[in-house]
N, C-alpha and C. Protein backbone atom coordinates (compact mmCIF):
# COMPACT_ATOMS: atom_id res chain seq x y z
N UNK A 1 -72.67 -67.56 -106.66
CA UNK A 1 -74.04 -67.78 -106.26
C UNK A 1 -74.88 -66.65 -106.85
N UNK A 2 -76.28 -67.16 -107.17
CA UNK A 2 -77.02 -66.02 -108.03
C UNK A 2 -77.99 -65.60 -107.13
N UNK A 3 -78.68 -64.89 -107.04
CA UNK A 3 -80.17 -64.06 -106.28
C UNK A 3 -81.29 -64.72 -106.80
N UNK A 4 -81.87 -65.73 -106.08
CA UNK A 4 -82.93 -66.99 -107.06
C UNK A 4 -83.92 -66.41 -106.17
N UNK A 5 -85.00 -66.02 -107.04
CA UNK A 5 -86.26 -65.72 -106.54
C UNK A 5 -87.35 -66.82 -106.74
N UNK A 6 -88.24 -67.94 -106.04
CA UNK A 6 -89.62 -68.44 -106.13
C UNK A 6 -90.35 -68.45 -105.78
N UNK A 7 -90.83 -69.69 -106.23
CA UNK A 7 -92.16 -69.72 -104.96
C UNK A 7 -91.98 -69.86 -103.50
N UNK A 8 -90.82 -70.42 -103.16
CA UNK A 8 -91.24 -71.10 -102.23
C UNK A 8 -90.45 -69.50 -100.69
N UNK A 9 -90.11 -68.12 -101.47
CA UNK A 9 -89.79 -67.32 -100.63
C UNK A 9 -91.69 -66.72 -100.26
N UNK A 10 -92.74 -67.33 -100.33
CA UNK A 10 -94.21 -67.25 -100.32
C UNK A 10 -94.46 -68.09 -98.74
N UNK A 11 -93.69 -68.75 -98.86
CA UNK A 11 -93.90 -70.06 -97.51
C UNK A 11 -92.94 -70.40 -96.44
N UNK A 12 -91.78 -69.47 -97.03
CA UNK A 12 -91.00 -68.99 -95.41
C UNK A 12 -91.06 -69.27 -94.51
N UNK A 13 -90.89 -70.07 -93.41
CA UNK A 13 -90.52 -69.21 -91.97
C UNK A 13 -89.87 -68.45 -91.60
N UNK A 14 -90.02 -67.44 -91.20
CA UNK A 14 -88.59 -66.60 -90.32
C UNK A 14 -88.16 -66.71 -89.47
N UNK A 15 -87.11 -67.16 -88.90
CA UNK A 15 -86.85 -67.27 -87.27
C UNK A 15 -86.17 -65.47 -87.34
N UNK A 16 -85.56 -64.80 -87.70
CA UNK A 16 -84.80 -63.46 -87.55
C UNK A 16 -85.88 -62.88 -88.39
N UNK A 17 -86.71 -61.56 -87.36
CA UNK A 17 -87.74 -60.38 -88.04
C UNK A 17 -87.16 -59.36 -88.14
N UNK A 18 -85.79 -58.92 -87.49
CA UNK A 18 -85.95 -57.60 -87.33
C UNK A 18 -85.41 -56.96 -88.73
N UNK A 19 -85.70 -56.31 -89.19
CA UNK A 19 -84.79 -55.70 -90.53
C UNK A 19 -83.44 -54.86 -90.82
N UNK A 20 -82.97 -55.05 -89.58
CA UNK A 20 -81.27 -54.67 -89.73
C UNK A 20 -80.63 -56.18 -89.12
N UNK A 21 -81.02 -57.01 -89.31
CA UNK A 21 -80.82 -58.37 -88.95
C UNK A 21 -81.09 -59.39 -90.29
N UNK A 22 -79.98 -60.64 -90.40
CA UNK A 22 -80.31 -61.29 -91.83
C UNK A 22 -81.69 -62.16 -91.14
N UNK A 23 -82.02 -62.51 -92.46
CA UNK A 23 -83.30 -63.36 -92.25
C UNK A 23 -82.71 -64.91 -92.96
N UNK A 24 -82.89 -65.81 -91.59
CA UNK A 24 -82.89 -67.08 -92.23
C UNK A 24 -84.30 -67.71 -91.89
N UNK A 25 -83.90 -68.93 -93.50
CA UNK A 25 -85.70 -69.58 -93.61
C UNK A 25 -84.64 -71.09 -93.83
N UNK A 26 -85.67 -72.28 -93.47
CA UNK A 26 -85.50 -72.97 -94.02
C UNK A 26 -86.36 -73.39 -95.22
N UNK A 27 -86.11 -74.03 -96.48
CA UNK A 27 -86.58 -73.79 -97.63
C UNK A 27 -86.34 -75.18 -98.03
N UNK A 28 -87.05 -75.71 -97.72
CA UNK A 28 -87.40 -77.65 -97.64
C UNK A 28 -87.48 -78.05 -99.20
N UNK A 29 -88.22 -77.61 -99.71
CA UNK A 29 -88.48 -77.50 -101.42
C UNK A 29 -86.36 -78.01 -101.71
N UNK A 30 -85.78 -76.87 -101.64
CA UNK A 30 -84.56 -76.78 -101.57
C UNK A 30 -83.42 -77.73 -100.67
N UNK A 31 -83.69 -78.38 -99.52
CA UNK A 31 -83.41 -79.28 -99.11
C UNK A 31 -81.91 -78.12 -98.15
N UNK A 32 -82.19 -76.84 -97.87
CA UNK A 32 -81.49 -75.64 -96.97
C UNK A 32 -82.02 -75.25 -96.65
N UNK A 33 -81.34 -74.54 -95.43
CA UNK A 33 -81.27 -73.56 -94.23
C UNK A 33 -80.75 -72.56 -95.41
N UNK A 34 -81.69 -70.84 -95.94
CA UNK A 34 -81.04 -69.92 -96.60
C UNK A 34 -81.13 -68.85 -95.55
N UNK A 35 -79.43 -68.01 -95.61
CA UNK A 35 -79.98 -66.68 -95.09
C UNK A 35 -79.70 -65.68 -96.18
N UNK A 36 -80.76 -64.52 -95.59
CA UNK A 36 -81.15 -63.64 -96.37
C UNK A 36 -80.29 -61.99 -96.15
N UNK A 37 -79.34 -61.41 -96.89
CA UNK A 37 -79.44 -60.19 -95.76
C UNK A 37 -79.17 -59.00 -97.10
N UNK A 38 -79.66 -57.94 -96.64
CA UNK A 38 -79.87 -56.98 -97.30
C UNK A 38 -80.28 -57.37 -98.77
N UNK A 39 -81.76 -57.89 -98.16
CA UNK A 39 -82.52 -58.31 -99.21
C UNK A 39 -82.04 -59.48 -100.22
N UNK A 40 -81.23 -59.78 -100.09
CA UNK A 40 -80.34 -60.53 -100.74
C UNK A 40 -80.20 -62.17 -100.80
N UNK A 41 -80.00 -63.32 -101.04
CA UNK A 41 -79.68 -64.62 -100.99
C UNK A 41 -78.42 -64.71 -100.71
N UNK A 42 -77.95 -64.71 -99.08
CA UNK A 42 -76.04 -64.68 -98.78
C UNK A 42 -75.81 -65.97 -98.99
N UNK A 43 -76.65 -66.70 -98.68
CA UNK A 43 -75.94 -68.10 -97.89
C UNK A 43 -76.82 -69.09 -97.94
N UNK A 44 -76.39 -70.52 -97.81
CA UNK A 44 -76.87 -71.41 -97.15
C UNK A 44 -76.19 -72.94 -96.65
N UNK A 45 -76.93 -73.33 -95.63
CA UNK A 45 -76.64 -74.92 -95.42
C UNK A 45 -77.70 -76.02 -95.87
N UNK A 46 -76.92 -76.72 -96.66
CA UNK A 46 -77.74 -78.08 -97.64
C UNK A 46 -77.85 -79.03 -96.61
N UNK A 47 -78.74 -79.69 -96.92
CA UNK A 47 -79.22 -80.86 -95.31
C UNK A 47 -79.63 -81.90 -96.06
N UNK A 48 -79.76 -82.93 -95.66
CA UNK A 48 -80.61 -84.27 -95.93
C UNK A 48 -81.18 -84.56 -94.72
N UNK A 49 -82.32 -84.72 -94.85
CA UNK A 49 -83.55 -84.88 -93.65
C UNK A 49 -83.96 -86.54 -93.98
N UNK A 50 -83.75 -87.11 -92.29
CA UNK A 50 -83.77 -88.57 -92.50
C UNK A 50 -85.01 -88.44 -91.16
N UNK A 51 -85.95 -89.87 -91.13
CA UNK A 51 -87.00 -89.30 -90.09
C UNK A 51 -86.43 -88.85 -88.45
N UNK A 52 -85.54 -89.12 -88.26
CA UNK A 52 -84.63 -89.37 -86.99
C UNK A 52 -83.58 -87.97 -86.58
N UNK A 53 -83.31 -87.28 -87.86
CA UNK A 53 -81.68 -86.90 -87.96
C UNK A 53 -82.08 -86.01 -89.11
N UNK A 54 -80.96 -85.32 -88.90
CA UNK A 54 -80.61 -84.24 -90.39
C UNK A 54 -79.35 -84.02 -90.42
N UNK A 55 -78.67 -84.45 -91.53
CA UNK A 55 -77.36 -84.63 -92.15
C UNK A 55 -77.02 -82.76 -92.61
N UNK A 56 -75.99 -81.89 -92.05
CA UNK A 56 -75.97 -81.23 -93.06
C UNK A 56 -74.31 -81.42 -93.89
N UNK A 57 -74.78 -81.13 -94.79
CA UNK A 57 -73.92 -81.84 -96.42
C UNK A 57 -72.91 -80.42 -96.70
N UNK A 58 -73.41 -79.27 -96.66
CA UNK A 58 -72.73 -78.33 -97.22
C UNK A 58 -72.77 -76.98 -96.89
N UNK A 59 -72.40 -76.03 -96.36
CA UNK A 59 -72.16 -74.70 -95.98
C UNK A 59 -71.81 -73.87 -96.85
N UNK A 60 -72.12 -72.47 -97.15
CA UNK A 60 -71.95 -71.81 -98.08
C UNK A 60 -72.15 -70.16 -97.94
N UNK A 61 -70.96 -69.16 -97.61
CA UNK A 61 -71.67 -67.32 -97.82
C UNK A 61 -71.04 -67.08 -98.82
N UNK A 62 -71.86 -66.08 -100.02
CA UNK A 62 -71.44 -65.75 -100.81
C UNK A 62 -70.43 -64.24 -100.32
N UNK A 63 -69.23 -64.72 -100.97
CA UNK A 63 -68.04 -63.78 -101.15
C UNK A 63 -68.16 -62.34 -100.83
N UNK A 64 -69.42 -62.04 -101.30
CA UNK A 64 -69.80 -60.50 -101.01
C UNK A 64 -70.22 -60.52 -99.81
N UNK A 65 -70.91 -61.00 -98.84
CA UNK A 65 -71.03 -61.30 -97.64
C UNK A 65 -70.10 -61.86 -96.61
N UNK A 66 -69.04 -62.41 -96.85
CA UNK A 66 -68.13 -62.61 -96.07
C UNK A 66 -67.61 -61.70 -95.02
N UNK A 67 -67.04 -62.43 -93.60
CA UNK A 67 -66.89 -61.45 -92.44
C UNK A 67 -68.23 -60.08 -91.97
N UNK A 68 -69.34 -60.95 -92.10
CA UNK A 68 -70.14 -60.12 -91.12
C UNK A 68 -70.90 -61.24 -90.19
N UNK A 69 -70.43 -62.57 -90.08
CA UNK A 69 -71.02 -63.24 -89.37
C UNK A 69 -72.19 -64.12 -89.57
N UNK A 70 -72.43 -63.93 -90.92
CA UNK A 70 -73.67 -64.59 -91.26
C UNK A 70 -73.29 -66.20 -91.34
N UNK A 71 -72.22 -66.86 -91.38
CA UNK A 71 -72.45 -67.87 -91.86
C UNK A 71 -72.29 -68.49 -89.88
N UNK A 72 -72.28 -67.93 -88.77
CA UNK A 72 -72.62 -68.55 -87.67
C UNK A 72 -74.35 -68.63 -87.23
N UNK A 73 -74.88 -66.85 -87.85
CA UNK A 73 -75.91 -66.67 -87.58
C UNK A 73 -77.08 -67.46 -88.71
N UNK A 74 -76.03 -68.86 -89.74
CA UNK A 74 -77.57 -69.44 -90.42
C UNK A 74 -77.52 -70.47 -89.39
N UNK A 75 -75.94 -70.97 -89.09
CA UNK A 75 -75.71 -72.85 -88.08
C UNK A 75 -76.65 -72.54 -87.16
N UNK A 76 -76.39 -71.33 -86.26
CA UNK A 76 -77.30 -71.18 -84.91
C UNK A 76 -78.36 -71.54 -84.92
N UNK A 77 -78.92 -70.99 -86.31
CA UNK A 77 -80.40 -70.50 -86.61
C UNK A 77 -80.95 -71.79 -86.75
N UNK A 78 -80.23 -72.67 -87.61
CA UNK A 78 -80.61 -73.94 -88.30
C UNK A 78 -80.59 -75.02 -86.99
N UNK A 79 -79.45 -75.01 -86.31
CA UNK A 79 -79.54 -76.04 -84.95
C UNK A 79 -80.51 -75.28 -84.23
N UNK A 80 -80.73 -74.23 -83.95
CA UNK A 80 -81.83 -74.14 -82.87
C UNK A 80 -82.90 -74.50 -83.49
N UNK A 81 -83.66 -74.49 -85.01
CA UNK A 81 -84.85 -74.71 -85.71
C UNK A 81 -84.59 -76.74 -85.23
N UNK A 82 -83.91 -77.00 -85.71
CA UNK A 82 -83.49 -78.30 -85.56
C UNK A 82 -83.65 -79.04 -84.16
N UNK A 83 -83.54 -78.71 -82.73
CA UNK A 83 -83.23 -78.47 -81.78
C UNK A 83 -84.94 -78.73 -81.64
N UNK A 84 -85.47 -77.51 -81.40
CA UNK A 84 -87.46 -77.52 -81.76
C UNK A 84 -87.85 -78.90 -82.15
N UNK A 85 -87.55 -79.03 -83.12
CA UNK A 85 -87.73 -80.72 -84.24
C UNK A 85 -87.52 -81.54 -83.42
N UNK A 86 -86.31 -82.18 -82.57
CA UNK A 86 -86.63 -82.99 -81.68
C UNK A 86 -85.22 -84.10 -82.66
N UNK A 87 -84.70 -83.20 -83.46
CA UNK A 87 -84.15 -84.12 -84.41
C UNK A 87 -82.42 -84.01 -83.88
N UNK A 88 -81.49 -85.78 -83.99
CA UNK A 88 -80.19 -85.44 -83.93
C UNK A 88 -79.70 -84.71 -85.30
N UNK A 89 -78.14 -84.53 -85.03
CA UNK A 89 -77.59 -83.88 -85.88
C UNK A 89 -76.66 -84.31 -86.19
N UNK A 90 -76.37 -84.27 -87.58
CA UNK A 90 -75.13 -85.13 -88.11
C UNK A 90 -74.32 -84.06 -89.41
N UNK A 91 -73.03 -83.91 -88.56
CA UNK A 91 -72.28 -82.67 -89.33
C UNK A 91 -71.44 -82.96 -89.53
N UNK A 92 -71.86 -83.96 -91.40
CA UNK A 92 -71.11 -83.63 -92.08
C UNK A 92 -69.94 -82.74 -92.99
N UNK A 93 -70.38 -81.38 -92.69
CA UNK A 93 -69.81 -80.55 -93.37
C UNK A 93 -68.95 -79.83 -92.34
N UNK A 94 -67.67 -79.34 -93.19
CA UNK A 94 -66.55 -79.00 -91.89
C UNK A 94 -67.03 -78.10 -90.81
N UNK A 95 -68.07 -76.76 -91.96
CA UNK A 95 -68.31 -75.90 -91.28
C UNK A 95 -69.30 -75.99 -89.73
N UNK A 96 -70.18 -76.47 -90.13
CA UNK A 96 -71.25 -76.83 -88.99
C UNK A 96 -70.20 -77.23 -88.10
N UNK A 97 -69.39 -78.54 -88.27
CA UNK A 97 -68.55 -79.06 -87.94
C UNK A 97 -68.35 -78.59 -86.56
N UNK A 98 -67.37 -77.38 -87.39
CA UNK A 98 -66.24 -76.56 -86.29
C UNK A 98 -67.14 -75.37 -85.27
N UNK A 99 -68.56 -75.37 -86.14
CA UNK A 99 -69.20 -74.27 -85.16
C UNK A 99 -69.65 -75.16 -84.04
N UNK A 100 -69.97 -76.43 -84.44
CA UNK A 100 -70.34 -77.30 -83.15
C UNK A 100 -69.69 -77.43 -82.08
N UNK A 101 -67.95 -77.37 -82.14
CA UNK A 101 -67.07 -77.60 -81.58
C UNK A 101 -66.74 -76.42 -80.99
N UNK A 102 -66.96 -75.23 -81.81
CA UNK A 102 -66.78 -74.02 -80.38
C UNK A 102 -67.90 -73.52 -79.68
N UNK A 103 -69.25 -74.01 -79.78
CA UNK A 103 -70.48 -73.77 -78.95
C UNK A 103 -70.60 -75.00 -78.26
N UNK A 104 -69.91 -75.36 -77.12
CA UNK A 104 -70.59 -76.92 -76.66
C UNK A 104 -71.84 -77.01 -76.07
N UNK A 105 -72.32 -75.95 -76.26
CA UNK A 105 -73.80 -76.01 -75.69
C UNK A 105 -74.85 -76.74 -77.08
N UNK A 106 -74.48 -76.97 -77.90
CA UNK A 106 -75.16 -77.13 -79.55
C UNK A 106 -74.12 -78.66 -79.27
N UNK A 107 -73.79 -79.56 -79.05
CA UNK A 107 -72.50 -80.66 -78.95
C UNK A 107 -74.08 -81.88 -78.53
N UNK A 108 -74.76 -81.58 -77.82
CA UNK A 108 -76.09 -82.57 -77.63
C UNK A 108 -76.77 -82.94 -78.81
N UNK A 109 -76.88 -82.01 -79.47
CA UNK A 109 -77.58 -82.42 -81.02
C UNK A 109 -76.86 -83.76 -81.89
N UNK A 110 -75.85 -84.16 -81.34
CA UNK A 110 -74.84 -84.95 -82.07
C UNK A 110 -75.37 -86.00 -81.31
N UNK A 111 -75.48 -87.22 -81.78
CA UNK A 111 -75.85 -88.30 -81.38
C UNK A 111 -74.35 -88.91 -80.54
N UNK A 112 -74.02 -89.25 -78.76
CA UNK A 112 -73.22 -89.52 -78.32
C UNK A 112 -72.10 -90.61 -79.35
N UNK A 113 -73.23 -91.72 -79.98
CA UNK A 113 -72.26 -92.38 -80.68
C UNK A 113 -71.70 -92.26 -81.86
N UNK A 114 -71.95 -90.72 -82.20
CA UNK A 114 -71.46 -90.27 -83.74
C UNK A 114 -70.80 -89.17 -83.23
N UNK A 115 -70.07 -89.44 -82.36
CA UNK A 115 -69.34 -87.54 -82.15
C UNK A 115 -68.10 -87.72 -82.48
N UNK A 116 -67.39 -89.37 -82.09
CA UNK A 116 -65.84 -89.53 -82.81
C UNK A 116 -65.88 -89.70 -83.95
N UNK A 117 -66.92 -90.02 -84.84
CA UNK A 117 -66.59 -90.08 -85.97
C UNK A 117 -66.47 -88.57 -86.21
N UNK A 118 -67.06 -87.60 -85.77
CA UNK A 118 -67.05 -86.09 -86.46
C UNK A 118 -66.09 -85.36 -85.78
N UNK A 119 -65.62 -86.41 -84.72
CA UNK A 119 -64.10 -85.53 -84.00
C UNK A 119 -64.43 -84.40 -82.74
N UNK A 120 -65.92 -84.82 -82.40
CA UNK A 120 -66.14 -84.12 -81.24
C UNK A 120 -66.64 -84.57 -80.18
């Protein structure tokens, strides 16, 4: 993964301000949830946004970031932004997946009749 700078780090949201804390945005242009940490591009989750629902497709920390937790602190970030929205959730990707399955408090976002298909 490379350090991609554009436009669209101009139109941000931040849900995380503090600056010994990563910063995740979602970055719609991009169709992810990115987090940010030590200035940096660690991570992200790829989504498909349907009017109802948001699919996420793919999970991702770059290698140099690994084991400090960032890749719970983008899911959190992204289901609670998600959560706000009013939108279900459909987790496709293993990772979201398995974070869904050890927070059952985040297990509502899953539409009751799509939880066996995702095994939860």
């Amino acid at each position: 993964m490379h350090n991609r700078r554009d436009h669209a780090d101009r139109s941000w949201r931040q849900n995380v301000t503090s600056p010994t804390k990563p910063d995740v945005v979602d970055n719609p242009d991009a169709k992810r949830f990115e987090i940010r940490a030590d200035g940096e591009l660690a991570g992200f989750a790829e989504y498909r946004l349907r009017p109802k629902s948001i699919a996420f497709v793919h999970t991702e920390i770059d290698s140099r970031f690994e084991g400090r937790g960032l890749g719970s602190a983008l899911v959190r970030t992204a289901l609670d932004d998600v959560r706000e929205r009013g939108l279900a959730v459909l987790p496709y990707c293993p990772f979201v997946r398995r974070w869904i399955s050890t927070h059952p408090d985040y297990l509502d976002l899953v539409p009751v009749d799509k939880r066996a298909e995702f095994g939860l």
